[in-house]
Protein backbone atom coordinates (compact mmCIF):
# COMPACT_ATOMS: atom_id res chain seq x y z
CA UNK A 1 19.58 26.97 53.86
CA UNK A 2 21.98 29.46 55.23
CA UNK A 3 23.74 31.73 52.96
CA UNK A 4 21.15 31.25 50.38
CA UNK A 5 20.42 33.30 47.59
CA UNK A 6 19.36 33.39 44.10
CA UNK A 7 21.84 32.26 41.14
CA UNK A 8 20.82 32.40 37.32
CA UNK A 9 21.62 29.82 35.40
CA UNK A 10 20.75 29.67 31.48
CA UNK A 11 19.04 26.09 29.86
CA UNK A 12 19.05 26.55 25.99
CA UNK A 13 18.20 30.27 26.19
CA UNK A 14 15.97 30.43 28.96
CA UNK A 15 17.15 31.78 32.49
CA UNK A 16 16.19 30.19 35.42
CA UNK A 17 16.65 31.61 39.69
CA UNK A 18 17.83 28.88 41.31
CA UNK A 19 18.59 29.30 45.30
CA UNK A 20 21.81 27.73 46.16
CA UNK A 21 24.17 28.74 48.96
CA UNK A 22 27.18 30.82 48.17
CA UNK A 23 29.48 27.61 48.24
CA UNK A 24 27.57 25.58 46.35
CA UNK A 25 27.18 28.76 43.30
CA UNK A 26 30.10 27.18 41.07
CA UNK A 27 28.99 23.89 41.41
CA UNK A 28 25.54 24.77 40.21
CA UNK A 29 27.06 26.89 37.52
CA UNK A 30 29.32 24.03 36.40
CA UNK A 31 26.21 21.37 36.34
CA UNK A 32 23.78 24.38 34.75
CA UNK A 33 26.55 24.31 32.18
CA UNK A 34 27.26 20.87 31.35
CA UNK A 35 23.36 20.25 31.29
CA UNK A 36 22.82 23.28 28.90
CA UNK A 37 25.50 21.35 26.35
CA UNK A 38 23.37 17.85 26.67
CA UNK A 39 20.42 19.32 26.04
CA UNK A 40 21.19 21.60 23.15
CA UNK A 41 23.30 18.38 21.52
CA UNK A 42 19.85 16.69 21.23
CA UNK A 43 18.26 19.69 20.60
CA UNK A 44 20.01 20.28 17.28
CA UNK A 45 20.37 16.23 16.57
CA UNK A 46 16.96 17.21 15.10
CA UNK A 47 15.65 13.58 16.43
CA UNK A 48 13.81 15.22 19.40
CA UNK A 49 11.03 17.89 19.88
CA UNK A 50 10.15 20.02 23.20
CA UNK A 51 11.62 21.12 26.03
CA UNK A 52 10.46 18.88 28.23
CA UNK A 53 11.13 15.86 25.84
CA UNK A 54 14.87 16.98 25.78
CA UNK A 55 15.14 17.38 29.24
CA UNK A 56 14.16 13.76 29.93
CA UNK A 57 16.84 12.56 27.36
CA UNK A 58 19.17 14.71 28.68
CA UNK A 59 18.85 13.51 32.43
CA UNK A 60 18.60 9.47 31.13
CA UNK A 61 22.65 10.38 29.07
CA UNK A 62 23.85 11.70 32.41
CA UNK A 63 21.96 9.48 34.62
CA UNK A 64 23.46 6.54 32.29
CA UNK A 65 27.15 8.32 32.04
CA UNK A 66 27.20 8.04 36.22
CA UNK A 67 25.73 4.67 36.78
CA UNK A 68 28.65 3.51 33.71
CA UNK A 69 31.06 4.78 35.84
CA UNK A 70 30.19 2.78 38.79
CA UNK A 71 29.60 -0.19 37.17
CA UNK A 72 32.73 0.10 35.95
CA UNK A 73 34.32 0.68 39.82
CA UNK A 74 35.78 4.09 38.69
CA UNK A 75 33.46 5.58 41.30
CA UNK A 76 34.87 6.66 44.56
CA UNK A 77 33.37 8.45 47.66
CA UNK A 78 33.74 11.74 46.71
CA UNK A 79 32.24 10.82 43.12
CA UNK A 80 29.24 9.78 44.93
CA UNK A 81 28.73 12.88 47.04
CA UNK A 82 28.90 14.37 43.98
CA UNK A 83 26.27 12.26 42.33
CA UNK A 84 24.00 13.30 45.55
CA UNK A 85 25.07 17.08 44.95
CA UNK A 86 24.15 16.44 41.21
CA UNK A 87 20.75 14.94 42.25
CA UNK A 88 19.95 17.61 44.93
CA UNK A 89 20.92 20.72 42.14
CA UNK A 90 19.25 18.16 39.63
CA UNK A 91 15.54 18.48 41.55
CA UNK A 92 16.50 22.14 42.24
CA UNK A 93 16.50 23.13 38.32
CA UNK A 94 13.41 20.72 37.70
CA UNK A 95 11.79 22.72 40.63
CA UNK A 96 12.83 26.22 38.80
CA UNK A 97 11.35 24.52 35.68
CA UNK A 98 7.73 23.47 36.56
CA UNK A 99 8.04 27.13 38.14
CA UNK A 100 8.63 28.78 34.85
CA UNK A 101 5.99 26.53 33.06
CA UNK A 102 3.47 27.92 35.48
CA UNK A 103 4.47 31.15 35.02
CA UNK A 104 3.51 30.16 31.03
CA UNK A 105 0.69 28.71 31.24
């Protein structure tokens, strides 16, 4: 990846590295962020328990938001380059998580 570097993003008050080029850094930043608010929304619902559990709930709201929007023909071609940027940054920060799991076990 050329221009790549390291970016830190924060999931419910852990940090994460995450390489990303330069011109992709606010769009990682922006999904990092709108993640972080799905997650800690279930998170202090109280209905679900661990990391990992949240995570998955988190990813089947968004997953469900994007595939509502196309069912509903709101979805364009540059709303589906940005579900394939969401998917590529999406296995990037599940990549930087089973990383830091290692790291704890």
């Amino acid at each position: 990846m050329a221009d790549s570097n390291a970016v830190s993003i924060n999931i419910m008050g852990k940090d994460y590295l995450v390489a990303c080029s330069a011109d992709e850094k606010r769009e990682l930043l922006r999904s990092a962020d709108y993640l972080n608010r799905k997650m800690c929304e279930i998170r202090d619902s109280g209905k679900i328990i661990g990391t990992d559990r949240i995570a998955v709930m988190a990813a089947l709201n968004i997953t469900h938001e994007l595939l509502n929007q196309e069912n509903k023909g709101v979805v364009d071609d540059s709303q589906h380059a940005i579900r394939d940027r969401i998917m590529s940054l999406s296995n990037k920060i599940e990549d930087a998580l089973y990383k830091s799991r290692q790291v704890e076990i």
